[in-house]
PDB file of N, CA and C in Angstrom:
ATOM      1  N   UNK A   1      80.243  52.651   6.328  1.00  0.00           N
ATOM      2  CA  UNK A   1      81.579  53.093   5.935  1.00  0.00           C
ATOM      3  C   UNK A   1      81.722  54.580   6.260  1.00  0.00           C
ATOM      4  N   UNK A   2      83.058  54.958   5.743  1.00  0.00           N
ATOM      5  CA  UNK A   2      83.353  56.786   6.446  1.00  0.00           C
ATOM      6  C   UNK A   2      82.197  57.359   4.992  1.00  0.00           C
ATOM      7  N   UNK A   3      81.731  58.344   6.262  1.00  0.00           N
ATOM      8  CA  UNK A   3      80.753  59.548   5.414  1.00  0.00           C
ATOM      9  C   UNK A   3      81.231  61.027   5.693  1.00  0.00           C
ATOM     10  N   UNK A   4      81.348  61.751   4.836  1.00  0.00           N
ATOM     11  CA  UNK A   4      81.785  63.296   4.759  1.00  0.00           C
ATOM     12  C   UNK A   4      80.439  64.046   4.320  1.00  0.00           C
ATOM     13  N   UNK A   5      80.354  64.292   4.974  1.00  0.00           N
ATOM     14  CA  UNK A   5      78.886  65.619   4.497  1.00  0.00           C
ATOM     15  C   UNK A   5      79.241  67.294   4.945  1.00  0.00           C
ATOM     16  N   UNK A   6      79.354  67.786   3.804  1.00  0.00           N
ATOM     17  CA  UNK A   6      79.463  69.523   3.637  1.00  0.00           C
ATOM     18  C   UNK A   6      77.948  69.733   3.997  1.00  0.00           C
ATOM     19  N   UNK A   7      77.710  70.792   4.393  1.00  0.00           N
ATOM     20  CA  UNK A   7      76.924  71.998   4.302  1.00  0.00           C
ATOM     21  C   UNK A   7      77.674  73.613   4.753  1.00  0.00           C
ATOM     22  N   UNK A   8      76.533  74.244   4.679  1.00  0.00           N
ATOM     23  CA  UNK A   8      76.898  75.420   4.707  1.00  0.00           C
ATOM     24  C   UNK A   8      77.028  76.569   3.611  1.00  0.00           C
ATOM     25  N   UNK A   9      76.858  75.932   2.654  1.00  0.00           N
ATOM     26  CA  UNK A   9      77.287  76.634   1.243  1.00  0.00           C
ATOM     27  C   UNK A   9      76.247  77.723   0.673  1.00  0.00           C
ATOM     28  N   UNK A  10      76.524  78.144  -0.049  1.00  0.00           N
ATOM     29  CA  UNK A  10      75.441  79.435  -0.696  1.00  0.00           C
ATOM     30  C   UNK A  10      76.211  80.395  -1.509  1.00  0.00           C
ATOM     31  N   UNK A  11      75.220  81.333  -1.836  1.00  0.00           N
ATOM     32  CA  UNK A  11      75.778  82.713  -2.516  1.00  0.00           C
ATOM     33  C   UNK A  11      75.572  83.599  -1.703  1.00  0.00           C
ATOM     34  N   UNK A  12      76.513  84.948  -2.281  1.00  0.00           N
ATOM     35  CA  UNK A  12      76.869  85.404  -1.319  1.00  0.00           C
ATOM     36  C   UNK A  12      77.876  86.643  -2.215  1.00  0.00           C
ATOM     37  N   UNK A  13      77.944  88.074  -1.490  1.00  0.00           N
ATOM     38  CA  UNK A  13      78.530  89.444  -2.441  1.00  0.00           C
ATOM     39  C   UNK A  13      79.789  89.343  -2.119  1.00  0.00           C
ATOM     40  N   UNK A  14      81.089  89.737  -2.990  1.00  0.00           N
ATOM     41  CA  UNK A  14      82.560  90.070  -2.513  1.00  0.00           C
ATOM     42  C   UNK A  14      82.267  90.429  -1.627  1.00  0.00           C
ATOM     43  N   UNK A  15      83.037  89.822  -0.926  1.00  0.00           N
ATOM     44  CA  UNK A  15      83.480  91.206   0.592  1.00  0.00           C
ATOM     45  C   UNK A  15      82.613  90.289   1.304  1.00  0.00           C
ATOM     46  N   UNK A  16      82.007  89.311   1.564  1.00  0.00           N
ATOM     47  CA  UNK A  16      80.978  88.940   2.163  1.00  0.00           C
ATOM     48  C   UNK A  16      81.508  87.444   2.664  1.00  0.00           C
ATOM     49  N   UNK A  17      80.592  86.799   3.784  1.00  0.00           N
ATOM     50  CA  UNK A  17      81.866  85.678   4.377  1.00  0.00           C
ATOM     51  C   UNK A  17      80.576  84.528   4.596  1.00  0.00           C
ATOM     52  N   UNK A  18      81.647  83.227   4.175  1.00  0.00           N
ATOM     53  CA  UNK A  18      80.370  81.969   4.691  1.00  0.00           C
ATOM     54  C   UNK A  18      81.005  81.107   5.751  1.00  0.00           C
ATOM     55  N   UNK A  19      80.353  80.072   5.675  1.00  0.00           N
ATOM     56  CA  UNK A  19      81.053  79.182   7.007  1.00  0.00           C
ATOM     57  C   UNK A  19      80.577  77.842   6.737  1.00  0.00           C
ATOM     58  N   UNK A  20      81.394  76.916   5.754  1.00  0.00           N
ATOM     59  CA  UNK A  20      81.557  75.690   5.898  1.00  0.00           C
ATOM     60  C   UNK A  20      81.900  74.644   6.651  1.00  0.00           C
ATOM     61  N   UNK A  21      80.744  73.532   6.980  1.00  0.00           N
ATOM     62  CA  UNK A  21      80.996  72.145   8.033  1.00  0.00           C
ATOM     63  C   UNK A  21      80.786  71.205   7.275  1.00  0.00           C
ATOM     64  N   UNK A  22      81.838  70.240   7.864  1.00  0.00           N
ATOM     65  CA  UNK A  22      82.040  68.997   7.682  1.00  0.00           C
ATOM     66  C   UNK A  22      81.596  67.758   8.911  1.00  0.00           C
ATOM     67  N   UNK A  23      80.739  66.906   8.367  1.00  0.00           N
ATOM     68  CA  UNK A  23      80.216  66.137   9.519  1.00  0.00           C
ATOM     69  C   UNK A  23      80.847  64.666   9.313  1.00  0.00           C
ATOM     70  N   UNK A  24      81.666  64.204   9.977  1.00  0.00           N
ATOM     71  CA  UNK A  24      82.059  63.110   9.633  1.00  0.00           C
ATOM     72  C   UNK A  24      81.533  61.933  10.482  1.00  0.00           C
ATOM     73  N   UNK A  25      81.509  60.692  10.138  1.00  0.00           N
ATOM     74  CA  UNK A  25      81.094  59.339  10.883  1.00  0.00           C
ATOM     75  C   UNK A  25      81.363  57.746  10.045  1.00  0.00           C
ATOM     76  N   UNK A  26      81.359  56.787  10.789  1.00  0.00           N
ATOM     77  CA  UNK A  26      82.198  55.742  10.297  1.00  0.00           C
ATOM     78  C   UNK A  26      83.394  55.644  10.271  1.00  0.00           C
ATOM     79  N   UNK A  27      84.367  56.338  10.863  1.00  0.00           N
ATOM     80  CA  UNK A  27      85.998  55.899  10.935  1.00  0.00           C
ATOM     81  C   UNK A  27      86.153  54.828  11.619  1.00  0.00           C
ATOM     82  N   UNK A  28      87.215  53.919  10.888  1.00  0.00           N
ATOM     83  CA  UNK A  28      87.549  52.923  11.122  1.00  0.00           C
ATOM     84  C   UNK A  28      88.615  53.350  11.588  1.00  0.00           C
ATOM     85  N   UNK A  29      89.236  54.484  11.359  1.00  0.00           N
ATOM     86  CA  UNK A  29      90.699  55.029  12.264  1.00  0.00           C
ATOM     87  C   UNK A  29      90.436  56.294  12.288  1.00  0.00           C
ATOM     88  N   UNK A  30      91.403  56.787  12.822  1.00  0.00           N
ATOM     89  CA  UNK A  30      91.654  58.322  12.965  1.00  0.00           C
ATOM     90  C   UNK A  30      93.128  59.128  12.051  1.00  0.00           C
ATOM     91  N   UNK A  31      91.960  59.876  11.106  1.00  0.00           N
ATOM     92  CA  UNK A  31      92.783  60.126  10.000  1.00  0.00           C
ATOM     93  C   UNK A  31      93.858  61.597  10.695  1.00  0.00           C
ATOM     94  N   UNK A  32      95.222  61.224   9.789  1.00  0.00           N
ATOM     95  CA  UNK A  32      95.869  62.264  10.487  1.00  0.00           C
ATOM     96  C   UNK A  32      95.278  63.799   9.942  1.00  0.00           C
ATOM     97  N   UNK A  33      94.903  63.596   8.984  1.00  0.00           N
ATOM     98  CA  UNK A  33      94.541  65.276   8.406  1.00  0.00           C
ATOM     99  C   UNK A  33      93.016  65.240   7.767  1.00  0.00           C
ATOM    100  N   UNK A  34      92.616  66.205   8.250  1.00  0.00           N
ATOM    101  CA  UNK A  34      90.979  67.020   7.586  1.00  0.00           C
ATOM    102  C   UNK A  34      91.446  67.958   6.484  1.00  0.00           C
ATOM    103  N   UNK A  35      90.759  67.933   5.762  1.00  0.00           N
ATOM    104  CA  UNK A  35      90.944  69.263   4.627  1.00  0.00           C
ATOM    105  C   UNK A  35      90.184  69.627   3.984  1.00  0.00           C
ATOM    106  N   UNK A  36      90.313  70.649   3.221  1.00  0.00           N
ATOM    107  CA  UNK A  36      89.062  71.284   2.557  1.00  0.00           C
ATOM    108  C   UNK A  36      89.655  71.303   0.576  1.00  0.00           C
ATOM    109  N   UNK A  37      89.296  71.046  -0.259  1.00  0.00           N
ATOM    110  CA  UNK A  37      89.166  71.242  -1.501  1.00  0.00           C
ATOM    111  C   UNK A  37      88.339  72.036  -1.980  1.00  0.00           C
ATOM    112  N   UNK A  38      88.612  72.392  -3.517  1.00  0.00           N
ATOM    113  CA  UNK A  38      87.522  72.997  -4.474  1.00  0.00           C
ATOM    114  C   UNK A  38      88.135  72.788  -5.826  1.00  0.00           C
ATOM    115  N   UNK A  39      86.850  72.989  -6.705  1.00  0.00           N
ATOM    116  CA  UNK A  39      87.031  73.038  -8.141  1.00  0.00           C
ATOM    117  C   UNK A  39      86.099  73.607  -8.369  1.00  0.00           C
ATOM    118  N   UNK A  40      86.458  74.638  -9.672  1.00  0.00           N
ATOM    119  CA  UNK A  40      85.782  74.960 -10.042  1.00  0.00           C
ATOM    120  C   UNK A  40      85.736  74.874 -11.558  1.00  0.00           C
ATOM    121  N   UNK A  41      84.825  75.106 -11.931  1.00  0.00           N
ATOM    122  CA  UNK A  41      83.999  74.830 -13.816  1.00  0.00           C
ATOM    123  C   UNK A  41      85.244  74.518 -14.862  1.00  0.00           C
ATOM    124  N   UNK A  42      85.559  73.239 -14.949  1.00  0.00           N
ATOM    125  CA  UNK A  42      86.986  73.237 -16.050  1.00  0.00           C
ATOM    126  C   UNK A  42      88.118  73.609 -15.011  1.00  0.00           C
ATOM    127  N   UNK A  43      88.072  73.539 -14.402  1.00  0.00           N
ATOM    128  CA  UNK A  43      89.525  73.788 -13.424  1.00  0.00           C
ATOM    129  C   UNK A  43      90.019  72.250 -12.601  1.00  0.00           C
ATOM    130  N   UNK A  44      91.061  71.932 -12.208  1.00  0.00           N
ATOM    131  CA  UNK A  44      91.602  70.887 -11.542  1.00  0.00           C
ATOM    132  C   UNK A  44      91.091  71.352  -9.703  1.00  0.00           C
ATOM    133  N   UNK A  45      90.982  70.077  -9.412  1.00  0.00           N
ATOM    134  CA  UNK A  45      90.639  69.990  -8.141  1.00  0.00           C
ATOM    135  C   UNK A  45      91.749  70.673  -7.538  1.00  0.00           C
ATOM    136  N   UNK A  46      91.819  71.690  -6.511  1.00  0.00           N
ATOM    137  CA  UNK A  46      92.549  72.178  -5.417  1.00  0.00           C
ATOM    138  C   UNK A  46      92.447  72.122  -4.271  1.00  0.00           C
ATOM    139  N   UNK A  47      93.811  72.029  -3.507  1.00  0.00           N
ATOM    140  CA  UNK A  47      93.721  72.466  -2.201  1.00  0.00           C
ATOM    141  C   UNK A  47      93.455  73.787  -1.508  1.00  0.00           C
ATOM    142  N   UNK A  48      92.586  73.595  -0.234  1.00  0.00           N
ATOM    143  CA  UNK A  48      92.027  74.960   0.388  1.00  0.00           C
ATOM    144  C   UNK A  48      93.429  75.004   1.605  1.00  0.00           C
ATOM    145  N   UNK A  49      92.636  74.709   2.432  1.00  0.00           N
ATOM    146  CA  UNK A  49      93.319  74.446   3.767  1.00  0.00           C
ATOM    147  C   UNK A  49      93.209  72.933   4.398  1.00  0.00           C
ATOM    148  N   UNK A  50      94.027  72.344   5.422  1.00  0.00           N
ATOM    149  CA  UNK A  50      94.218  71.094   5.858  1.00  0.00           C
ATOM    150  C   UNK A  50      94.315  71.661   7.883  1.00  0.00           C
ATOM    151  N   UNK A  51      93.764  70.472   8.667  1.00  0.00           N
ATOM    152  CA  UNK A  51      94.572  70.185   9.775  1.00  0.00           C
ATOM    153  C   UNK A  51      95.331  69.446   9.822  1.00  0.00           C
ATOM    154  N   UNK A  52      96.250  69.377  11.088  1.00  0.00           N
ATOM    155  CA  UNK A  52      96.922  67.958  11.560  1.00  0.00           C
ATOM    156  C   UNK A  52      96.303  67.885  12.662  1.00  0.00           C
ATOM    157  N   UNK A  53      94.978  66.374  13.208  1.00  0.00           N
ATOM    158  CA  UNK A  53      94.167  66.167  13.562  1.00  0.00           C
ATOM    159  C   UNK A  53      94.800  66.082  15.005  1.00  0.00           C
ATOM    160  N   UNK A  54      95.977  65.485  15.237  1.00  0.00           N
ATOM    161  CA  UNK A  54      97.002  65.067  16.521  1.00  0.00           C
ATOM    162  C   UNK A  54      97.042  66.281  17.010  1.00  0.00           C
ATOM    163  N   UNK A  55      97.249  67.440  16.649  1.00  0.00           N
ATOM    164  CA  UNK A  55      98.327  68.695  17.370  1.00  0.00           C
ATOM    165  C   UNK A  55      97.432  70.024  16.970  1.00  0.00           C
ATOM    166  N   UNK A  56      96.195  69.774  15.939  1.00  0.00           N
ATOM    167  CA  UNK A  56      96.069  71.069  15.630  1.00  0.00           C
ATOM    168  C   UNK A  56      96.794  72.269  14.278  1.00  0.00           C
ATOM    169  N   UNK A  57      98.052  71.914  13.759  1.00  0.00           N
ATOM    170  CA  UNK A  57      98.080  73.198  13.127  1.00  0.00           C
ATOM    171  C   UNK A  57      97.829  72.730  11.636  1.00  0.00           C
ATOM    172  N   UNK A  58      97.832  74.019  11.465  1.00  0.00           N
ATOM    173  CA  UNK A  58      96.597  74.229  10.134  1.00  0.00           C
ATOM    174  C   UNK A  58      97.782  75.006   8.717  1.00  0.00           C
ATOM    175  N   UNK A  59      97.172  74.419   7.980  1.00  0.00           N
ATOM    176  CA  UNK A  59      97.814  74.932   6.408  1.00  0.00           C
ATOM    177  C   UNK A  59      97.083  75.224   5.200  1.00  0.00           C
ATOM    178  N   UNK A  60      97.871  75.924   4.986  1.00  0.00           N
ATOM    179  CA  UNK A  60      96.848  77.332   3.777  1.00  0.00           C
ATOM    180  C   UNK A  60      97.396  77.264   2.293  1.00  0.00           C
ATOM    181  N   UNK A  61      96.361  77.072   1.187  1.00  0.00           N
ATOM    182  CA  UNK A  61      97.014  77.584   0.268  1.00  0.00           C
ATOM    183  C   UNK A  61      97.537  78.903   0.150  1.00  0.00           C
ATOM    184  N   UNK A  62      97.977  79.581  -0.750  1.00  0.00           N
ATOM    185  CA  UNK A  62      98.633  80.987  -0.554  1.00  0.00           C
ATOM    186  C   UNK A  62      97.228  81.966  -1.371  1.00  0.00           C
ATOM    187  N   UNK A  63      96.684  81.355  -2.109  1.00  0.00           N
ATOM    188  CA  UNK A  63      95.434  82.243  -2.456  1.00  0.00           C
ATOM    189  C   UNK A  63      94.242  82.109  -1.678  1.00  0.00           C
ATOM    190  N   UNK A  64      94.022  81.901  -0.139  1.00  0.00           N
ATOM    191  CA  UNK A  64      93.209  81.709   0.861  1.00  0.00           C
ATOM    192  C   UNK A  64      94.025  82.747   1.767  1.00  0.00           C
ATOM    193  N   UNK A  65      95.286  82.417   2.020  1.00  0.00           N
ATOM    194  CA  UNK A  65      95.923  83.063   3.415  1.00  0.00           C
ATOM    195  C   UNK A  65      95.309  84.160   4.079  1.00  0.00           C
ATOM    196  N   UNK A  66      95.231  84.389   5.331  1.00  0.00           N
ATOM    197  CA  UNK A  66      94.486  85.345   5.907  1.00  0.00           C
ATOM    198  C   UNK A  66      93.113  85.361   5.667  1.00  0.00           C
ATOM    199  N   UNK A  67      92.574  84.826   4.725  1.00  0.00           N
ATOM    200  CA  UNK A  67      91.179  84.897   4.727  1.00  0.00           C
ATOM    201  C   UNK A  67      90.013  83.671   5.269  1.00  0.00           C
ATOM    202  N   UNK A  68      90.786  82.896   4.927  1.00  0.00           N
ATOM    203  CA  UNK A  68      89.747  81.350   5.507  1.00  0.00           C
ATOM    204  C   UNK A  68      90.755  80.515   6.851  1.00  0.00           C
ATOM    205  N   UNK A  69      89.989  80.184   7.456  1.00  0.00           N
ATOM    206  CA  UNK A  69      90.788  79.796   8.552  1.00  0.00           C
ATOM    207  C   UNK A  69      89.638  78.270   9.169  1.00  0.00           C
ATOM    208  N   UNK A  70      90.527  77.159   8.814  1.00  0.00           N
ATOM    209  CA  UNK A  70      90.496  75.917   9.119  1.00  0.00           C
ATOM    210  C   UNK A  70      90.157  75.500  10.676  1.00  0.00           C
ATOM    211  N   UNK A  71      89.321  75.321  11.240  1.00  0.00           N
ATOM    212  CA  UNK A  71      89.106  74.791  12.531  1.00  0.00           C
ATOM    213  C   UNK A  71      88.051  73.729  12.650  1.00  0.00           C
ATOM    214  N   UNK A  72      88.668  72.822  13.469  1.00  0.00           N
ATOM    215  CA  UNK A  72      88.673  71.034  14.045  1.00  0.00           C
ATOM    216  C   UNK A  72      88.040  71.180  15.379  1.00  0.00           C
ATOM    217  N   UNK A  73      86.746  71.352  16.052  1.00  0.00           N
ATOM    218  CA  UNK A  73      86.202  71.646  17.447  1.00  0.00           C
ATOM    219  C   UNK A  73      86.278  70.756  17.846  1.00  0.00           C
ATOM    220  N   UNK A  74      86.175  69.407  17.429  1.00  0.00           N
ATOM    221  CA  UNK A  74      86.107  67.586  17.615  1.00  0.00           C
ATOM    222  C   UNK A  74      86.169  67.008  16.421  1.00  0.00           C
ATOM    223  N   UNK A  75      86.488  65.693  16.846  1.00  0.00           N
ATOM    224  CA  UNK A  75      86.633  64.877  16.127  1.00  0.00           C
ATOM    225  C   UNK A  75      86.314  64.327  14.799  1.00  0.00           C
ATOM    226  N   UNK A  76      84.900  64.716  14.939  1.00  0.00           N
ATOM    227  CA  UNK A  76      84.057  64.230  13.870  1.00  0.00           C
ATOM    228  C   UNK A  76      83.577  65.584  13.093  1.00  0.00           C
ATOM    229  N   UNK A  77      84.268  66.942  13.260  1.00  0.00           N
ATOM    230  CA  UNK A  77      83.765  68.109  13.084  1.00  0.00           C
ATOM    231  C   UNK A  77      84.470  68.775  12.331  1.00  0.00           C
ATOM    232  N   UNK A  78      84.719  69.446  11.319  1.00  0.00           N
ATOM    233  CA  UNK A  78      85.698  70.553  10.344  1.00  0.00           C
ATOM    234  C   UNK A  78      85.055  71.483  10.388  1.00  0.00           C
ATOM    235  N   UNK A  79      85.335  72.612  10.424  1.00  0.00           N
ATOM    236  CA  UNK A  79      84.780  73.787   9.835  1.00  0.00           C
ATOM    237  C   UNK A  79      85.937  74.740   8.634  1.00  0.00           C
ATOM    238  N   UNK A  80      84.933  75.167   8.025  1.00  0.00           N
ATOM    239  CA  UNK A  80      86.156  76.310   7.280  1.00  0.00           C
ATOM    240  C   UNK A  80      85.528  77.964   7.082  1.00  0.00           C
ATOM    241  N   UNK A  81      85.951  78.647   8.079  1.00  0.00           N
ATOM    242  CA  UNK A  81      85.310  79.622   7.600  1.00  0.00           C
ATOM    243  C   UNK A  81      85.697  80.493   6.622  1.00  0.00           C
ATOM    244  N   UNK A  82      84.939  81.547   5.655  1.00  0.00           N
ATOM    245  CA  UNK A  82      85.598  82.154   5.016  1.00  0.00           C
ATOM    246  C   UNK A  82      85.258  83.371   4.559  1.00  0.00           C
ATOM    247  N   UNK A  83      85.914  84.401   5.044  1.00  0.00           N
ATOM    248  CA  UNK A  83      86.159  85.910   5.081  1.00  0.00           C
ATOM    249  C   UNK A  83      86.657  86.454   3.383  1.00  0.00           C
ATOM    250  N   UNK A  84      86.282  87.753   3.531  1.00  0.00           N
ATOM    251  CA  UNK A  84      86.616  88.601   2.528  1.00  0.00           C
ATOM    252  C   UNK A  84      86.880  87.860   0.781  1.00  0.00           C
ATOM    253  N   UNK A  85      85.251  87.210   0.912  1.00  0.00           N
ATOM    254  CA  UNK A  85      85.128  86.747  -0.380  1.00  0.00           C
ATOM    255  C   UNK A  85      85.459  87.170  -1.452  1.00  0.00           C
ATOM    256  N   UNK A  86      85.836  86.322  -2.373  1.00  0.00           N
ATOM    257  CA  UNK A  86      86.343  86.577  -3.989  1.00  0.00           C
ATOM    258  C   UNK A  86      85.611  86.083  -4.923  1.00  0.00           C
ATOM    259  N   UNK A  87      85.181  86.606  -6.210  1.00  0.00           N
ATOM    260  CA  UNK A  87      84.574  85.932  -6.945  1.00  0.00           C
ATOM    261  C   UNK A  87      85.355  84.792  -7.558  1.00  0.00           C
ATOM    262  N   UNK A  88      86.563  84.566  -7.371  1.00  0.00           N
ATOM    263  CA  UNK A  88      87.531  83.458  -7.798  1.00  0.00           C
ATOM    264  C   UNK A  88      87.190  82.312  -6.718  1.00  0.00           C
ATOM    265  N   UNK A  89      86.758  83.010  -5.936  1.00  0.00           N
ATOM    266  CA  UNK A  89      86.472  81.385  -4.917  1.00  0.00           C
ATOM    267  C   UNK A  89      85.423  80.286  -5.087  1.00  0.00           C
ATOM    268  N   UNK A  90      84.594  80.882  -6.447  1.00  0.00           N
ATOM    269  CA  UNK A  90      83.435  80.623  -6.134  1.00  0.00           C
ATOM    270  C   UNK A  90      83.563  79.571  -6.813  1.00  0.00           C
ATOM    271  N   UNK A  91      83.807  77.731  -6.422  1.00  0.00           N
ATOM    272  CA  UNK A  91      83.739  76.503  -6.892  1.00  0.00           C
ATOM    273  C   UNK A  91      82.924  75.728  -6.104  1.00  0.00           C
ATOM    274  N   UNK A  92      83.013  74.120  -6.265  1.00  0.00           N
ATOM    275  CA  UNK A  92      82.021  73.086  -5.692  1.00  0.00           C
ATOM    276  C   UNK A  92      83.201  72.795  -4.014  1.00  0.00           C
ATOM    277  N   UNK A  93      82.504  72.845  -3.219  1.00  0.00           N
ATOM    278  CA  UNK A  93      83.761  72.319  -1.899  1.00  0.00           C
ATOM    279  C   UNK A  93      84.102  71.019  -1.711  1.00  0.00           C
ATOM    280  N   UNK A  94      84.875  70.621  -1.293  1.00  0.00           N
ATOM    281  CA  UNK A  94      85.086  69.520  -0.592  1.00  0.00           C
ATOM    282  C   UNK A  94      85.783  69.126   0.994  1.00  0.00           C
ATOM    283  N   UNK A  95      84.884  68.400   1.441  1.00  0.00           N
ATOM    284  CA  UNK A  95      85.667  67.925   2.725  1.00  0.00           C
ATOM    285  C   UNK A  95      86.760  66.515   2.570  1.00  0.00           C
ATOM    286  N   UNK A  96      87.573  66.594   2.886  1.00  0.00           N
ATOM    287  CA  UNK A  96      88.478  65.654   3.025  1.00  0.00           C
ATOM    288  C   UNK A  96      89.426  64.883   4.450  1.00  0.00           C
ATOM    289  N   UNK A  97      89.555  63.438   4.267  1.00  0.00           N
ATOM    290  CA  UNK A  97      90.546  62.798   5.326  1.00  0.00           C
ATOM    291  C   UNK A  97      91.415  62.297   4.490  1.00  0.00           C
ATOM    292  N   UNK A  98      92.282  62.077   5.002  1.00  0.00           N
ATOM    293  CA  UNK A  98      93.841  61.124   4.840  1.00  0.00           C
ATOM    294  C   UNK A  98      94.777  61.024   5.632  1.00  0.00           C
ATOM    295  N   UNK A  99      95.466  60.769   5.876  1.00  0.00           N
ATOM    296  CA  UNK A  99      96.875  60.308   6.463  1.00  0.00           C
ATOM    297  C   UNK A  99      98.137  61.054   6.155  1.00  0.00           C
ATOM    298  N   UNK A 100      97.880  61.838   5.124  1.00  0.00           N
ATOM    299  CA  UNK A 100      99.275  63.061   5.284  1.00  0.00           C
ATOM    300  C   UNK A 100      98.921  64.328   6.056  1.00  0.00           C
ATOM    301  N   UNK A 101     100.111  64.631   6.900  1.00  0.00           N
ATOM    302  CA  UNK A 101      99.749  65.782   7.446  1.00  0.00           C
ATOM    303  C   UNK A 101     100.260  66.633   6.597  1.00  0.00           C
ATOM    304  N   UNK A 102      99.970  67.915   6.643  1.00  0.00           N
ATOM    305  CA  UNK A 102     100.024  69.014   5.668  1.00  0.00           C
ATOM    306  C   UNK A 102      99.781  69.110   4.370  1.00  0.00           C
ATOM    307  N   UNK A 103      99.115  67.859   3.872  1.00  0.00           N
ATOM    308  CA  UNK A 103      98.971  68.124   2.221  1.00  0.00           C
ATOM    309  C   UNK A 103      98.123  68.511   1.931  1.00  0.00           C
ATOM    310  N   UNK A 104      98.133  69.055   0.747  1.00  0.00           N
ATOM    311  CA  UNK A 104      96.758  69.527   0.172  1.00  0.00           C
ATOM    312  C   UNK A 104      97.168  68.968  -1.398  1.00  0.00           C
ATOM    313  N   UNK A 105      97.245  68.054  -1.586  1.00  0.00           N
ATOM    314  CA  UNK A 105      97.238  67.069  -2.522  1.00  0.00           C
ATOM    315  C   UNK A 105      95.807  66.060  -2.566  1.00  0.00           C
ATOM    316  N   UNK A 106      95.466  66.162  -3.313  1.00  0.00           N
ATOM    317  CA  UNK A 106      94.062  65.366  -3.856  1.00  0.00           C
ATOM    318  C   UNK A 106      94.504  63.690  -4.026  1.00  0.00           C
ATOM    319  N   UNK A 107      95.648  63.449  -4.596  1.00  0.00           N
ATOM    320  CA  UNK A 107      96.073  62.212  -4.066  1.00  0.00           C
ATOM    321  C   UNK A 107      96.640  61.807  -3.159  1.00  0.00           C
ATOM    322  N   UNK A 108      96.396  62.306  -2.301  1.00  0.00           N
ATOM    323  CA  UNK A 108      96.753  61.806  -0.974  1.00  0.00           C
ATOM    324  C   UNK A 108      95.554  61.755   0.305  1.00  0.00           C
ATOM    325  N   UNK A 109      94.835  61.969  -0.372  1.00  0.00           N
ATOM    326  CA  UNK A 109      93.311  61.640   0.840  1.00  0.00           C
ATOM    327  C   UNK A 109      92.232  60.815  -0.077  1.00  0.00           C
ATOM    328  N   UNK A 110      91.846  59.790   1.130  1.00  0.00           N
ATOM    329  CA  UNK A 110      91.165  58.318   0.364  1.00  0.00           C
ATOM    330  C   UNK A 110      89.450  58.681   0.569  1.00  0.00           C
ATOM    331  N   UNK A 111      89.376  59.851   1.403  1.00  0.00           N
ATOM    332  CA  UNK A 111      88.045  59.955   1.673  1.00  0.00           C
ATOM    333  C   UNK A 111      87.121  61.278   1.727  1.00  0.00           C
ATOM    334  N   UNK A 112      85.826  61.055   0.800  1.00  0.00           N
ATOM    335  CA  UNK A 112      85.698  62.767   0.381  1.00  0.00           C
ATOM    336  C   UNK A 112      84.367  62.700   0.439  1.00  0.00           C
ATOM    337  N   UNK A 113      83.898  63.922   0.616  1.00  0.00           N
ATOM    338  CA  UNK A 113      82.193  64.367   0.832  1.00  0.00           C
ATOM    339  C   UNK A 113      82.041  64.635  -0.403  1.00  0.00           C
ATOM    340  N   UNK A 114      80.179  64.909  -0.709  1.00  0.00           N
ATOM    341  CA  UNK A 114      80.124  64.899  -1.737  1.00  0.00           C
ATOM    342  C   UNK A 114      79.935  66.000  -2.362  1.00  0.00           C
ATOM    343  N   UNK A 115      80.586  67.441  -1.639  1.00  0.00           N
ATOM    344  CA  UNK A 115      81.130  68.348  -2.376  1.00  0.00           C
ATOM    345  C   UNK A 115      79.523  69.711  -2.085  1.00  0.00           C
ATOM    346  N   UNK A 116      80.102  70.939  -2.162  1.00  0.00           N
ATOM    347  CA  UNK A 116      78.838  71.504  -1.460  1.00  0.00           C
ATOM    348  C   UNK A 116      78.743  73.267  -2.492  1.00  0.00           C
ATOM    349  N   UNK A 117      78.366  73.735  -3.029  1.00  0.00           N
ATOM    350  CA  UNK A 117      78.742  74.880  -3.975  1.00  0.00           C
ATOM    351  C   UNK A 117      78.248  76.483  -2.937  1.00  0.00           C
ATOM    352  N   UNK A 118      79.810  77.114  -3.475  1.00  0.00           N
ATOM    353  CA  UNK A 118      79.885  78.377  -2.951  1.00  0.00           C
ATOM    354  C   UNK A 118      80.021  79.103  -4.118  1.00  0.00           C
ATOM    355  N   UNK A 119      78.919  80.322  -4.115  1.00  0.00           N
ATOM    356  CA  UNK A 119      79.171  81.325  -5.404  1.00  0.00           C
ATOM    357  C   UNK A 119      79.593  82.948  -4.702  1.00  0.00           C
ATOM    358  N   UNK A 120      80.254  83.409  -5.337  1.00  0.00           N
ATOM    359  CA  UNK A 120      80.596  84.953  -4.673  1.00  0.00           C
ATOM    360  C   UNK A 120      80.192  85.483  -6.280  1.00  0.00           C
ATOM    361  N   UNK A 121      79.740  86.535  -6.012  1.00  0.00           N
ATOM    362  CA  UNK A 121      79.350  87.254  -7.166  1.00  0.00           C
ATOM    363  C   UNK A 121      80.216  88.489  -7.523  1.00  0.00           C
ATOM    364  N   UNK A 122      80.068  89.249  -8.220  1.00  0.00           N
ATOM    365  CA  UNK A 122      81.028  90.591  -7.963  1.00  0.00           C
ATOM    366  C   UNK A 122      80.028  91.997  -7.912  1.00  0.00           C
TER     367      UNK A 122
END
């Protein structure tokens, strides 16, 4: 069946940058959107950033903008990198597929990795 596997994760000082991948395999289709989630400790799952897998463009929450930037090299590939760390960023990740383009809605993607932890310290 579809598998999502994060790596990349760690700790790491404000101001300091990591670089999350997503390895995907088993599609039975080709999902329209990749995305990235997080939660953190008592907090609701959020959206990071998303592709649209067809065309390429990419969408940001507004507390990421300019700093993490979503890129799709192939098919089976996500990356998220992420610049000018915050200690607010620091939750469990997630990789995500689904079929909406642009959402970053947690109900709307059927398929998820099993989540990968980023700490920023201050």
């Amino acid at each position: 069946q579809v598998q999502l596997v994060e790596s990349g994760g760690g700790s790491v000082q404000a101001g300091g940058s990591l670089k999350l991948s997503c390895a995907a395999s088993g599609y039975t289709y080709s999902p329209s959107s990749l995305a990235w989630f997080r939660q953190a400790p008592g907090k609701d799952r959020e959206g990071v950033a998303s592709v649209w897998t067809r065309r390429g463009t990419t969408y940001y929450a507004d507390c990421v903008k300019g700093r993490f930037t979503i890129v799709q090299p192939a098919n089976n590939t996500v990356h998220l990198q992420m610049n000018s760390l915050k200690p607010e960023d620091t939750a469990t990740y997630y990789c995500a597929a689904g079929p909406i383009v642009g959402s970053l809605r947690q109900d709307e993607f059927r398929y998820w990795g099993q989540g990968i932890q980023v700490t920023v310290s201050s």
